[in-house]
N, C-alpha and C. Protein backbone atom coordinates (compact mmCIF):
# COMPACT_ATOMS: atom_id res chain seq x y z
N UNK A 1 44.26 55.71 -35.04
CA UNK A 1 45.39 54.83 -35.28
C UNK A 1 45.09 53.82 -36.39
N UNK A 2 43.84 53.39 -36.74
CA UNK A 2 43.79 52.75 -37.75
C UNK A 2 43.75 53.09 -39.09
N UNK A 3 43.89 54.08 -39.58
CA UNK A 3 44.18 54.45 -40.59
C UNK A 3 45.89 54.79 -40.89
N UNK A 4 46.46 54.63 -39.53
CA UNK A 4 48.11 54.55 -39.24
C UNK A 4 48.66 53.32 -39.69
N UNK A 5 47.91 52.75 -39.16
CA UNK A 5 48.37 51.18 -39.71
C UNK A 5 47.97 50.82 -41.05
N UNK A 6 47.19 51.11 -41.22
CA UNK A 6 46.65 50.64 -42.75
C UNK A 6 47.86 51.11 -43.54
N UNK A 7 47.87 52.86 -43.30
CA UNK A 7 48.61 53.57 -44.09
C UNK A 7 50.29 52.54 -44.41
N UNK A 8 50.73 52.24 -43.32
CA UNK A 8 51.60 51.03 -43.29
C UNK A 8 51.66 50.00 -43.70
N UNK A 9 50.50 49.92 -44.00
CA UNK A 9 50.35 48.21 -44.91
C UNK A 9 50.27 47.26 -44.12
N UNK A 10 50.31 46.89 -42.34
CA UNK A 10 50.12 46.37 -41.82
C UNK A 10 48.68 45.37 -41.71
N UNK A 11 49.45 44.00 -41.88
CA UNK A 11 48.14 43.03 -41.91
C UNK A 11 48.50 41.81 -41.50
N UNK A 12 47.86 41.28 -41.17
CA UNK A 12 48.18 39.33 -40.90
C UNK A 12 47.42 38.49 -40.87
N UNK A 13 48.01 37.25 -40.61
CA UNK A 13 46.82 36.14 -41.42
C UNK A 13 47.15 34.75 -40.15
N UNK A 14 46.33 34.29 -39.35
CA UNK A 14 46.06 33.17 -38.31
C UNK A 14 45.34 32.07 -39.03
N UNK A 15 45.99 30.90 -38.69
CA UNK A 15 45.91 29.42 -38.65
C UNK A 15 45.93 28.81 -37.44
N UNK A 16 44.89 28.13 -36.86
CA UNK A 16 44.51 27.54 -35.98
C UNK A 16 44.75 25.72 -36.85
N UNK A 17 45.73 25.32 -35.27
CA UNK A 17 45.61 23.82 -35.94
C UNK A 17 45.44 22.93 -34.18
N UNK A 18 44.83 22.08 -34.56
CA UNK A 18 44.81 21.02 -33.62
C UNK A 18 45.76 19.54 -33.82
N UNK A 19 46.52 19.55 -32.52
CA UNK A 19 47.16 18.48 -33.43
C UNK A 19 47.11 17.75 -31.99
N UNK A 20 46.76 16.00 -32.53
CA UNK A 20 46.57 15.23 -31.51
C UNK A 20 47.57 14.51 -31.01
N UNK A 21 47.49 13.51 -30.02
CA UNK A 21 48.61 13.05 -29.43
C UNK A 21 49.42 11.97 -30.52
N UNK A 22 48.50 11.58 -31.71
CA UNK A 22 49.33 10.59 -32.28
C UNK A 22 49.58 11.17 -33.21
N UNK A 23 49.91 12.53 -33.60
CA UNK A 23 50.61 13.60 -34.33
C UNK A 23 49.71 13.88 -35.53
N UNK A 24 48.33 13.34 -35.74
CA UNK A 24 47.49 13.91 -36.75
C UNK A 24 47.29 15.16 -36.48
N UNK A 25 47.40 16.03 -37.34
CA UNK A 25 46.62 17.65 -37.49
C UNK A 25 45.46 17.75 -38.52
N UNK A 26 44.95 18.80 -37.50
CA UNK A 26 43.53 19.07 -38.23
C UNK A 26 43.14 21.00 -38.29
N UNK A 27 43.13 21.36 -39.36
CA UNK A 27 42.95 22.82 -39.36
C UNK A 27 41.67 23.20 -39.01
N UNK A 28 41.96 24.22 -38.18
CA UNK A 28 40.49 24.37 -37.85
C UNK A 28 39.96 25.97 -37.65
N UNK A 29 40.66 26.50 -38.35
CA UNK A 29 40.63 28.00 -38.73
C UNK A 29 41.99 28.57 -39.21
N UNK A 30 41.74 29.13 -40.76
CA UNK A 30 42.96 29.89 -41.47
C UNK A 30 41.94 31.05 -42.00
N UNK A 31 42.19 32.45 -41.46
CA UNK A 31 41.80 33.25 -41.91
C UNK A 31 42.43 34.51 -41.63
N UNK A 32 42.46 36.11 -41.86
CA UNK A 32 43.20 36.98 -41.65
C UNK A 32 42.63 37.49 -40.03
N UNK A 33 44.00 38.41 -39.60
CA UNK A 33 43.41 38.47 -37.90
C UNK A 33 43.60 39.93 -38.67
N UNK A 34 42.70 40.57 -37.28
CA UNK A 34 42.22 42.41 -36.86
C UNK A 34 43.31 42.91 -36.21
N UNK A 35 44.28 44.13 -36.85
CA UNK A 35 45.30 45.02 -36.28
C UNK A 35 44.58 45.98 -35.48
N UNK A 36 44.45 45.98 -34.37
CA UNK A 36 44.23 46.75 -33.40
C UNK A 36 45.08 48.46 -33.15
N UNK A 37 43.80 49.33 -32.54
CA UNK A 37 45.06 50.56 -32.46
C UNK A 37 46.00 50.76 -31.73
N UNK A 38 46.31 49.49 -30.41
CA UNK A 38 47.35 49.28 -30.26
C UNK A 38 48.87 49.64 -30.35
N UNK A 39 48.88 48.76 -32.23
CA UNK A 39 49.95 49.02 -32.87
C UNK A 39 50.64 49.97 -33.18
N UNK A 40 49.01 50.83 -33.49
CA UNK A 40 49.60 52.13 -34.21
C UNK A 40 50.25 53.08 -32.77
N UNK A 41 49.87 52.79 -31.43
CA UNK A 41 50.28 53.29 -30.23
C UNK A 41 51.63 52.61 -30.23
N UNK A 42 51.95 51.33 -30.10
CA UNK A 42 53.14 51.24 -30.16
C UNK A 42 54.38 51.61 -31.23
N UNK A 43 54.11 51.68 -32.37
CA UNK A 43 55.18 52.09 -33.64
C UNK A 43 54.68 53.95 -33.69
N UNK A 44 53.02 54.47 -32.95
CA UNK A 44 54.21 56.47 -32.33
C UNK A 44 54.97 56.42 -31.46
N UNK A 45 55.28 55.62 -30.54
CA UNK A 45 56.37 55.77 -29.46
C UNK A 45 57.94 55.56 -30.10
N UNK A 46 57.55 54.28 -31.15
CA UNK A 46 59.09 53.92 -31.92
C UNK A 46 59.33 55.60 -32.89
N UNK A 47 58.69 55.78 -33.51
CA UNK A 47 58.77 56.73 -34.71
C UNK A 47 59.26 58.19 -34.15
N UNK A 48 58.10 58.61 -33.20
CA UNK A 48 58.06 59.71 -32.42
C UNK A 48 59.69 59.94 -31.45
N UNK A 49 59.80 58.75 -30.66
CA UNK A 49 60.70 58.81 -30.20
C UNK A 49 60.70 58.96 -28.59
N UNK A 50 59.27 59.08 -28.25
CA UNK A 50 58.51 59.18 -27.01
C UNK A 50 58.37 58.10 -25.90
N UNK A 51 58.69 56.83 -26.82
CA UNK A 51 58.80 56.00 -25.71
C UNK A 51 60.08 55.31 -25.38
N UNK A 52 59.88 53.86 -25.30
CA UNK A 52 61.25 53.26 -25.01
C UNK A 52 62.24 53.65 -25.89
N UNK A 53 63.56 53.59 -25.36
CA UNK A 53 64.53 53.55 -26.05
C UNK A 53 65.13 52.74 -26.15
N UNK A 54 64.15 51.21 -25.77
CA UNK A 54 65.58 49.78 -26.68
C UNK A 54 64.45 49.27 -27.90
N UNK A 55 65.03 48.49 -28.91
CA UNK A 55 63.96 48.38 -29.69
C UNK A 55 63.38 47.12 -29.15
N UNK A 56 63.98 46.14 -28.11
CA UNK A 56 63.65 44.80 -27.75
C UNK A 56 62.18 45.19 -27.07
N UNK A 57 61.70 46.32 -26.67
CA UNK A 57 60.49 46.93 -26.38
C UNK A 57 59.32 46.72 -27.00
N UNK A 58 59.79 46.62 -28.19
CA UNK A 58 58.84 46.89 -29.20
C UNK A 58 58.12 45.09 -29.97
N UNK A 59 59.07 44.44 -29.44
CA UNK A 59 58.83 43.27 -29.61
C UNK A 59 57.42 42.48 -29.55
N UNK A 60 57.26 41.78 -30.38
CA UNK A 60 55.56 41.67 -29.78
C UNK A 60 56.12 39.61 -29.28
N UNK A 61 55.65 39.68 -27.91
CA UNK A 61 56.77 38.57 -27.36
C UNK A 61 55.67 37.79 -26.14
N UNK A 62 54.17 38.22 -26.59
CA UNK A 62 53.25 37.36 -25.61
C UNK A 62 51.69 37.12 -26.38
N UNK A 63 51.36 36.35 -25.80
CA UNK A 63 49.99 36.38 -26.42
C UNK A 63 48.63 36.07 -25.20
N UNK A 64 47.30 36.14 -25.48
CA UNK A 64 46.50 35.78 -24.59
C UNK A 64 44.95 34.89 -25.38
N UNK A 65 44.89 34.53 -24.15
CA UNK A 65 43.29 33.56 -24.99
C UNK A 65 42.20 33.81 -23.94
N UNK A 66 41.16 33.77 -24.30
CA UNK A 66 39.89 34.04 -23.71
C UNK A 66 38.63 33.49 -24.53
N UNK A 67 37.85 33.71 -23.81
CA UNK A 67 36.04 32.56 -23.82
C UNK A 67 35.04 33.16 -24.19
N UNK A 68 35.25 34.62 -24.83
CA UNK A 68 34.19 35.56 -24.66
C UNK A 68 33.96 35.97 -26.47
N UNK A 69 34.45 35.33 -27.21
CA UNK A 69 34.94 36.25 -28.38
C UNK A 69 34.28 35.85 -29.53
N UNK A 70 33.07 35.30 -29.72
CA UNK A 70 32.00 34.80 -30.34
C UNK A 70 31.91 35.73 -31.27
N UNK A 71 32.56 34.37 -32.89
CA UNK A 71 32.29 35.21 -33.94
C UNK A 71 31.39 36.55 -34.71
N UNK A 72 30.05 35.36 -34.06
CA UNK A 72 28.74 35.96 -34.48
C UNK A 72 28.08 37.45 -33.45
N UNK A 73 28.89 37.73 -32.69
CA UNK A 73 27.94 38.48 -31.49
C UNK A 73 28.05 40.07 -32.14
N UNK A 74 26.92 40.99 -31.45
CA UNK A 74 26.91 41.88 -32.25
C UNK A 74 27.03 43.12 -30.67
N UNK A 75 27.58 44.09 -30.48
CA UNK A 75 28.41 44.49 -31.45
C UNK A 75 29.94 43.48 -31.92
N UNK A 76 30.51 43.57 -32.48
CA UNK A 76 31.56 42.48 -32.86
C UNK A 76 32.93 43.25 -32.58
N UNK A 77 33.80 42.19 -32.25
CA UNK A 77 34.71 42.89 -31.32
C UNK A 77 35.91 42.78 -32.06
N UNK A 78 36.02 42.68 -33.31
CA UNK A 78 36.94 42.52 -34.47
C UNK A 78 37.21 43.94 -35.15
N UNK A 79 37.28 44.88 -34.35
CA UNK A 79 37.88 46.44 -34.59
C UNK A 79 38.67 46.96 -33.95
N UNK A 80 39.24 47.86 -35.09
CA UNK A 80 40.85 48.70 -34.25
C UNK A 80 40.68 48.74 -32.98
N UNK A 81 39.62 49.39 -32.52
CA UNK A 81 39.23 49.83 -31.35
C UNK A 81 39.56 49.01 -29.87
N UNK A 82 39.57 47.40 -30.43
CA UNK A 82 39.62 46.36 -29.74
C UNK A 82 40.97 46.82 -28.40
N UNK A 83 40.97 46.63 -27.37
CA UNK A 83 42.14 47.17 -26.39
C UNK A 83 42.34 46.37 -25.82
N UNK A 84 41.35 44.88 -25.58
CA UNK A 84 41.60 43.64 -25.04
C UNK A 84 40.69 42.69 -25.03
N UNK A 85 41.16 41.63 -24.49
CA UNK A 85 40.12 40.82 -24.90
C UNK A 85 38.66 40.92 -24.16
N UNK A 86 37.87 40.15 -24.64
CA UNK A 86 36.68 39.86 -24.05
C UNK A 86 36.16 39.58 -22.94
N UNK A 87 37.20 38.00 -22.74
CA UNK A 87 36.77 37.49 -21.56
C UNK A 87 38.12 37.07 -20.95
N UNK A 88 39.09 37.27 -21.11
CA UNK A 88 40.53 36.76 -21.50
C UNK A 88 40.60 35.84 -20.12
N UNK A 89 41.49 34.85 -20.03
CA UNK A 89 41.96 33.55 -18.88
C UNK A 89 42.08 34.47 -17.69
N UNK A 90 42.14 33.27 -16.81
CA UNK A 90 42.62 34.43 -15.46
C UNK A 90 44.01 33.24 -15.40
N UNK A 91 45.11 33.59 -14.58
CA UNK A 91 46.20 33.24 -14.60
C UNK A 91 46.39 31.56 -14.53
N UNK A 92 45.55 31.04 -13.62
CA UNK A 92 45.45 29.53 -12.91
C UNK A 92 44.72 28.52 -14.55
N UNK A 93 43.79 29.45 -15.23
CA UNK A 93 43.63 28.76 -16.01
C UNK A 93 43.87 28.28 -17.45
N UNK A 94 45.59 28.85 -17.50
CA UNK A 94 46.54 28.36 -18.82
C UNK A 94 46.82 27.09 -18.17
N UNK A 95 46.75 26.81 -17.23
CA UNK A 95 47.48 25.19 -16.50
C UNK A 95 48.77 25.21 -16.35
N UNK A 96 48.61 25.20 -14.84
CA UNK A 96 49.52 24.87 -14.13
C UNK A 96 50.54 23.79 -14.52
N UNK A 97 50.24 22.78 -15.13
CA UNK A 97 51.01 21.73 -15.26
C UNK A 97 51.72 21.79 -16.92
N UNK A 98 51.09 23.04 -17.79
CA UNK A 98 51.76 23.33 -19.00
C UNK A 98 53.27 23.78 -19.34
N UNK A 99 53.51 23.53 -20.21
CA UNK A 99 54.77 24.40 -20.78
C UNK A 99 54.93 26.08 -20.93
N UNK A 100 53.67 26.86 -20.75
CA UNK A 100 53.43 28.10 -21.15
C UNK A 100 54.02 28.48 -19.69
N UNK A 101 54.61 29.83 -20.12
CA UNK A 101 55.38 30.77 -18.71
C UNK A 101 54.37 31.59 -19.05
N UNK A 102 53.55 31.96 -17.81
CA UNK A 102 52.68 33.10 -17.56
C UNK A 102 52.91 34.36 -17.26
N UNK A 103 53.08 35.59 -17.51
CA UNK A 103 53.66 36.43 -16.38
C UNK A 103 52.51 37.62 -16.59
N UNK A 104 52.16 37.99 -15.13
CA UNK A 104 51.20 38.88 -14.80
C UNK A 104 51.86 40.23 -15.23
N UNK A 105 51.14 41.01 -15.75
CA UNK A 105 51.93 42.94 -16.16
C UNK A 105 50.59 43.99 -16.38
N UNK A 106 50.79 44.67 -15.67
CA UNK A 106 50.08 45.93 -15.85
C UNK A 106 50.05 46.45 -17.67
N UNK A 107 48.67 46.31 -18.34
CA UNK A 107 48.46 46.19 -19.50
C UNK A 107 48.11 47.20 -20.44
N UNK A 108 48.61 48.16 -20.87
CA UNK A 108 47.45 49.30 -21.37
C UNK A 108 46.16 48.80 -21.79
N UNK A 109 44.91 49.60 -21.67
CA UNK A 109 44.12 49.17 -21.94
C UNK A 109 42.87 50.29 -21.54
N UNK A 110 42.61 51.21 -22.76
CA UNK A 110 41.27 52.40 -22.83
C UNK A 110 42.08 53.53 -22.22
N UNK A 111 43.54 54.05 -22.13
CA UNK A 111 43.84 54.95 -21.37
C UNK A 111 44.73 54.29 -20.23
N UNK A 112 44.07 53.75 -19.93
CA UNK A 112 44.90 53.00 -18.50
C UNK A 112 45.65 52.34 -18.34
N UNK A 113 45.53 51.16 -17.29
CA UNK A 113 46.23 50.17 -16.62
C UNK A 113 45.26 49.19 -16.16
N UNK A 114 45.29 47.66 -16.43
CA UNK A 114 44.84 46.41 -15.70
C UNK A 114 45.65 45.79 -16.14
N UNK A 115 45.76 45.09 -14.82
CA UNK A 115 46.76 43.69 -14.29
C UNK A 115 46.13 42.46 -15.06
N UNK A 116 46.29 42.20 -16.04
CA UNK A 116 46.01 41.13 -16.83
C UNK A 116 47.24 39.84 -17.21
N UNK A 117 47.03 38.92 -17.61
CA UNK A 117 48.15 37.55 -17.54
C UNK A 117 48.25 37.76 -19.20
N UNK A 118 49.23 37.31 -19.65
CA UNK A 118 49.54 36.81 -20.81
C UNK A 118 50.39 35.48 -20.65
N UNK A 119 50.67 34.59 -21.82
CA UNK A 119 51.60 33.77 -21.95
C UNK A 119 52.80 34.37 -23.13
N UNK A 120 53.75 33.98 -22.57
CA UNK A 120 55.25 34.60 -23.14
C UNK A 120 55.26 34.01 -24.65
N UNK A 121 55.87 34.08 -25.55
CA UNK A 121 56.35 33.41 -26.81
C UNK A 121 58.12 33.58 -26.74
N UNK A 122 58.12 31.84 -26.73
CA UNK A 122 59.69 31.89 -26.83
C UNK A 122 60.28 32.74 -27.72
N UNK A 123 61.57 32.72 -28.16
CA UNK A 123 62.27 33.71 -29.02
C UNK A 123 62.14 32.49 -30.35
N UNK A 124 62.36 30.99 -29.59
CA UNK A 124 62.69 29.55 -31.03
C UNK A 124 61.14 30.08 -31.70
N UNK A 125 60.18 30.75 -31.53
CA UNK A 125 58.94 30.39 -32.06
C UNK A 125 58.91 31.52 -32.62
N UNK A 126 59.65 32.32 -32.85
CA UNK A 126 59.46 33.73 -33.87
C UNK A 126 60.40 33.34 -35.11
N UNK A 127 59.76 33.56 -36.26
CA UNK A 127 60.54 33.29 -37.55
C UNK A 127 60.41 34.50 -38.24
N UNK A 128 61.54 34.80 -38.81
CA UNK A 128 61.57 36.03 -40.07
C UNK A 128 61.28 35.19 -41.34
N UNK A 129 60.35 35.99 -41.60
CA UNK A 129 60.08 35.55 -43.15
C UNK A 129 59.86 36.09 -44.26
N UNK A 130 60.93 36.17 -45.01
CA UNK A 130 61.35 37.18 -46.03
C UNK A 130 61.53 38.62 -45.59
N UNK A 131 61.58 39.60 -45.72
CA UNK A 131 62.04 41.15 -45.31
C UNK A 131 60.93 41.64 -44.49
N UNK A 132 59.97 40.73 -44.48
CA UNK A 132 58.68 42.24 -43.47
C UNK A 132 57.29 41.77 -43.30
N UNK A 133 57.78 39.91 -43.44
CA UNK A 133 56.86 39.36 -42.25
C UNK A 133 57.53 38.83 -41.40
N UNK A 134 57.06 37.82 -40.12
CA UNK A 134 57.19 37.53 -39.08
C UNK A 134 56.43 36.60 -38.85
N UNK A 135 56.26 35.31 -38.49
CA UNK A 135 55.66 34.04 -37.62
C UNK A 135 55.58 33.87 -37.03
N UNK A 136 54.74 34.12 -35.55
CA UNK A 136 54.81 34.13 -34.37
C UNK A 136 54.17 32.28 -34.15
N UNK A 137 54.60 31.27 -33.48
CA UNK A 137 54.17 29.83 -33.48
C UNK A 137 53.72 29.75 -32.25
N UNK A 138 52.46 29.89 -31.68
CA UNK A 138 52.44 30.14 -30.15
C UNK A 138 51.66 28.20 -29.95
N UNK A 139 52.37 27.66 -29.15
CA UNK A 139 51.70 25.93 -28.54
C UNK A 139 51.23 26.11 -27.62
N UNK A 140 50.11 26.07 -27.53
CA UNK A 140 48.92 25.38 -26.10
C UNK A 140 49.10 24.13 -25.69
N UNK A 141 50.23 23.40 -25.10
CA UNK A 141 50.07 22.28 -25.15
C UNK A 141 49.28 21.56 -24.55
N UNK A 142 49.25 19.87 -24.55
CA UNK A 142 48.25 19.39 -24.24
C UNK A 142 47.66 19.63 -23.26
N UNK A 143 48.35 20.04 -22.14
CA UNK A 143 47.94 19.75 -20.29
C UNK A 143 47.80 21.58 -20.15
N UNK A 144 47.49 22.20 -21.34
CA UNK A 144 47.29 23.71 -21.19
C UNK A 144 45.75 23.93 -21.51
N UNK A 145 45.09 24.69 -20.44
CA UNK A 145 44.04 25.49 -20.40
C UNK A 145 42.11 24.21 -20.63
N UNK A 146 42.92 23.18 -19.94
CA UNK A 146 42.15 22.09 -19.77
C UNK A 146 40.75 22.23 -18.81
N UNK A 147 41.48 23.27 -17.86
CA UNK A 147 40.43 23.55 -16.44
C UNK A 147 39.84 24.77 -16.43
N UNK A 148 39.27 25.77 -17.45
CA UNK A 148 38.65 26.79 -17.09
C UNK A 148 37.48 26.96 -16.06
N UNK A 149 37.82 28.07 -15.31
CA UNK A 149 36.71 27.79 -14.25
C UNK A 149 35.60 28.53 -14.64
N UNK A 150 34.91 28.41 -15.31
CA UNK A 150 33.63 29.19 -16.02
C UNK A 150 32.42 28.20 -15.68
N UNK A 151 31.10 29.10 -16.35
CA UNK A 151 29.99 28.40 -16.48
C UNK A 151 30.15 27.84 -16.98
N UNK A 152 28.98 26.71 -17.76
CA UNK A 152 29.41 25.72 -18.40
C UNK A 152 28.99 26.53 -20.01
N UNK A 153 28.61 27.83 -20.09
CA UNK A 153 29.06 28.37 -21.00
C UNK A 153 29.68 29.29 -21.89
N UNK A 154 30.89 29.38 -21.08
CA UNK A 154 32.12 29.59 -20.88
C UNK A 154 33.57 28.80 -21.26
N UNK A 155 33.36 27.45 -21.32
CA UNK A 155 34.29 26.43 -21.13
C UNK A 155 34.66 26.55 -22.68
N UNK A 156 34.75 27.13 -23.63
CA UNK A 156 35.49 27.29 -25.04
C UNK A 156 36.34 28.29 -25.44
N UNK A 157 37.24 28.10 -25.91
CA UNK A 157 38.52 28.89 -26.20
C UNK A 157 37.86 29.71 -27.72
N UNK A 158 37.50 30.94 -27.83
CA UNK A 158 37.46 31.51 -29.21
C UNK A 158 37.90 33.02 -29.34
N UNK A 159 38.87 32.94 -28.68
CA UNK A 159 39.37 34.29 -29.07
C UNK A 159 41.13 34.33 -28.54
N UNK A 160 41.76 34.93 -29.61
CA UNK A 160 43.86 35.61 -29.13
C UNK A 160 43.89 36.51 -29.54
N UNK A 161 44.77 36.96 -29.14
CA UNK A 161 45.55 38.26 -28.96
C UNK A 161 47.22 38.42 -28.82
N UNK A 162 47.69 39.33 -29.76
CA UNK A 162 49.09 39.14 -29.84
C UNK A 162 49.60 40.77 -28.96
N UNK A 163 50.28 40.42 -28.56
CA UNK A 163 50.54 42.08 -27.48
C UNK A 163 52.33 42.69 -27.54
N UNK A 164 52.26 43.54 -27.73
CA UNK A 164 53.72 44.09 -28.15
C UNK A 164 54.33 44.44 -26.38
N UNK A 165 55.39 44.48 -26.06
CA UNK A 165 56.05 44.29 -24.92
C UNK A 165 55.92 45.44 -23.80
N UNK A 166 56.70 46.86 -23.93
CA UNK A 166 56.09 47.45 -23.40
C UNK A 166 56.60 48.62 -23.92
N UNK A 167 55.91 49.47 -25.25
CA UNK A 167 56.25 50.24 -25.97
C UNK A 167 56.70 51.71 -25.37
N UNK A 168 55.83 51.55 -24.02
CA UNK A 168 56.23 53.23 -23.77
C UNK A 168 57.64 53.37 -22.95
N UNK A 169 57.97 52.54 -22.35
CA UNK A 169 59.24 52.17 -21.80
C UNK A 169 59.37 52.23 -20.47
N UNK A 170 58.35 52.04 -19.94
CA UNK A 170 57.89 51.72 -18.21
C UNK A 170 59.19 50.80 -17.96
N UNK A 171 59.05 51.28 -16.67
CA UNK A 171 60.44 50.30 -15.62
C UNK A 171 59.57 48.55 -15.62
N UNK A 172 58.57 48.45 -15.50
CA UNK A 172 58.27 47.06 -15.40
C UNK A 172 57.51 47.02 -16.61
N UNK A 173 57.57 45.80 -17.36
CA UNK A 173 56.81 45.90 -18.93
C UNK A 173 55.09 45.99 -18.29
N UNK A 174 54.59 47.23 -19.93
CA UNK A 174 53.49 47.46 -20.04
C UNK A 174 52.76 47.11 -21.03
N UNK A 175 52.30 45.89 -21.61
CA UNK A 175 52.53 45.62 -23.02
C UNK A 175 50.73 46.16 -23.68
N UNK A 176 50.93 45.87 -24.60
CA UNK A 176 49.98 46.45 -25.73
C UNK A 176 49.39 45.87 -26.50
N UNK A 177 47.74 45.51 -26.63
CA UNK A 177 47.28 44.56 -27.63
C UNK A 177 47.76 45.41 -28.96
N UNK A 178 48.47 44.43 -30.24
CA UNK A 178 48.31 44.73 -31.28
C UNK A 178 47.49 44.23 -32.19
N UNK A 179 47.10 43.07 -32.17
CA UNK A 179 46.24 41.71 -32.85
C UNK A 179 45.31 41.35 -32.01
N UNK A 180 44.87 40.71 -32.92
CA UNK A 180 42.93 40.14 -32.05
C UNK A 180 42.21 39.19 -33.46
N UNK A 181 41.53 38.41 -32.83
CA UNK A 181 41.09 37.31 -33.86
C UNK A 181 40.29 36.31 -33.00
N UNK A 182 38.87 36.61 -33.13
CA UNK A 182 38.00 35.32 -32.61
C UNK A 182 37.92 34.26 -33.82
N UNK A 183 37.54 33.43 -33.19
CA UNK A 183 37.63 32.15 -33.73
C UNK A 183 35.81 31.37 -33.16
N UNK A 184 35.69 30.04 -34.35
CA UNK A 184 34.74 29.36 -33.57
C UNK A 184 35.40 28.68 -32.57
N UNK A 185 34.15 27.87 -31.41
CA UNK A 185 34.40 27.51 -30.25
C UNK A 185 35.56 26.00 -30.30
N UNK A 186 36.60 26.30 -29.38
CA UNK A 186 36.90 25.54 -29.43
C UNK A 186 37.04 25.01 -27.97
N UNK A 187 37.10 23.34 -27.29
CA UNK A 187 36.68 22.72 -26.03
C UNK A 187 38.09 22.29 -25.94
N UNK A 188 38.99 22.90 -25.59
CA UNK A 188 40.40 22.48 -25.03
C UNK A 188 40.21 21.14 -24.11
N UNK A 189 40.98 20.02 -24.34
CA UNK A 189 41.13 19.00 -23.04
C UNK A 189 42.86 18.42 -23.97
N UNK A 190 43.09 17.19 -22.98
CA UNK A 190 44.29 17.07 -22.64
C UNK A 190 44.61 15.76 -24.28
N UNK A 191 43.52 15.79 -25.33
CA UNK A 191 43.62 14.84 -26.07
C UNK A 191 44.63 15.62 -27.07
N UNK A 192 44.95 17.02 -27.17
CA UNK A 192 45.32 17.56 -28.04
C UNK A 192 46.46 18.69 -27.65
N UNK A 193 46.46 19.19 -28.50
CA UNK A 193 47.44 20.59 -28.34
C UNK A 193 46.79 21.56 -29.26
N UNK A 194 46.71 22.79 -29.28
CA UNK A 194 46.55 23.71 -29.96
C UNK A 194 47.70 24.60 -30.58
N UNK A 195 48.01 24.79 -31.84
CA UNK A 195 49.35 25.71 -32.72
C UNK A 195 48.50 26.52 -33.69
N UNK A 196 48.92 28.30 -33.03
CA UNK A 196 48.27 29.11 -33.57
C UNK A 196 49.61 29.75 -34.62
N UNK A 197 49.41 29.58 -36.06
CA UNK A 197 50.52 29.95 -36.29
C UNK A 197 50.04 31.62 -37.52
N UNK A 198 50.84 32.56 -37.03
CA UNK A 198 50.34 34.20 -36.53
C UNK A 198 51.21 34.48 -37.79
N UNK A 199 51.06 35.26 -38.43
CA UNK A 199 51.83 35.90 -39.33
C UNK A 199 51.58 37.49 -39.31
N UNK A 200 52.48 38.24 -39.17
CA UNK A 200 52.20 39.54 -39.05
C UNK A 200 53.10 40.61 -40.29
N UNK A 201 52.52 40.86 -41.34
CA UNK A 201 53.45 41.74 -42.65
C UNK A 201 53.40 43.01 -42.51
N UNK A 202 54.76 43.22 -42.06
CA UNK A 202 54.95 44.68 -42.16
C UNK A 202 55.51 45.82 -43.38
């Protein structure tokens, strides 16, 4: 599949910003993210004709974060191949007391199925931009993902994932990593917010 996507021209580019409570921002990673084969699984179901038949399916309409995704580690987990994350959240620890809607879904992932969490992306946070990109604006807000229950080395946010909805057209959504992008460590607490802003050119 990765030579499917390529062949497509498919690529995108992540900005990590921190922005504090008295509205200073601070960038703290702009670099291009990894198209996963995913994608190319979800756009044979569109093309082929094999999977869903609404296109709102195809939507890529959630994202996920996890602790495991260390730039430097070898083997490195920044290839098509990628099917999910590393270490990804478990449900309790996007925070309870956040703005993010969680919803648990049976995930493809190596062939299969695991019950993994994502957080939703509103519809206000998707922008068209120009003919055949897309902006996905996903907010961590402040009182989000404050309490991970990990070791204590564990407790850093360096890795997302953007996931398409549920391409094959299952009765309950099955969604699909398409994107992936570690990042350095970052120590989420309640001084800030996190805005990952996703661009995906098709």
């Amino acid at each position: 599949m990765k030579n499917f996507t390529e062949e497509l021209g498919i690529n995108g580019h992540l900005t990590i910003i921190k922005k504090f409570t008295d509205g200073q921002e601070e960038v703290v990673f702009d670099d291009h993210n990894i198209i996963v084969s995913g994608m190319g699984v979800g756009l044979t179901y569109l093309f082929t004709g094999s999977g869903s038949n609404t296109v709102l399916d195809y939507q890529v309409d959630r994202f996920q974060l996890g602790v495991s995704g260390k730039p430097d580690q070898t083997p490195s987990l920044e290839l098509s191949s990628t099917y999910q994350l590393s270490g990804h959240l478990l449900e309790a620890e996007y925070g309870a007391g956040s703005n993010l809607f969680i919803a648990l879904r049976d995930q493809i992932t190596n062939n299969t199925t695991t019950e993994l969490p994502a957080a939703m992306i509103p519809a206000s946070k998707v922008t068209k931009i120009g003919d055949s990109s897309v902006r996905y604006t996903l907010v961590v807000d402040e009182d989000a993902c404050n309490s991970l229950t990990r070791n204590t080395n564990d407790m850093n946010l360096n890795e997302v994932g953007l996931l398409m909805k549920n391409p094959s057209g299952n009765t309950a959504d099955r969604p699909i990593l398409v994107a992936y992008r570690t990042f350095s460590n970052i120590r989420k607490t309640n001084d800030f917010s996190l805005i990952f802003r996703w661009t995906l050119n098709f």
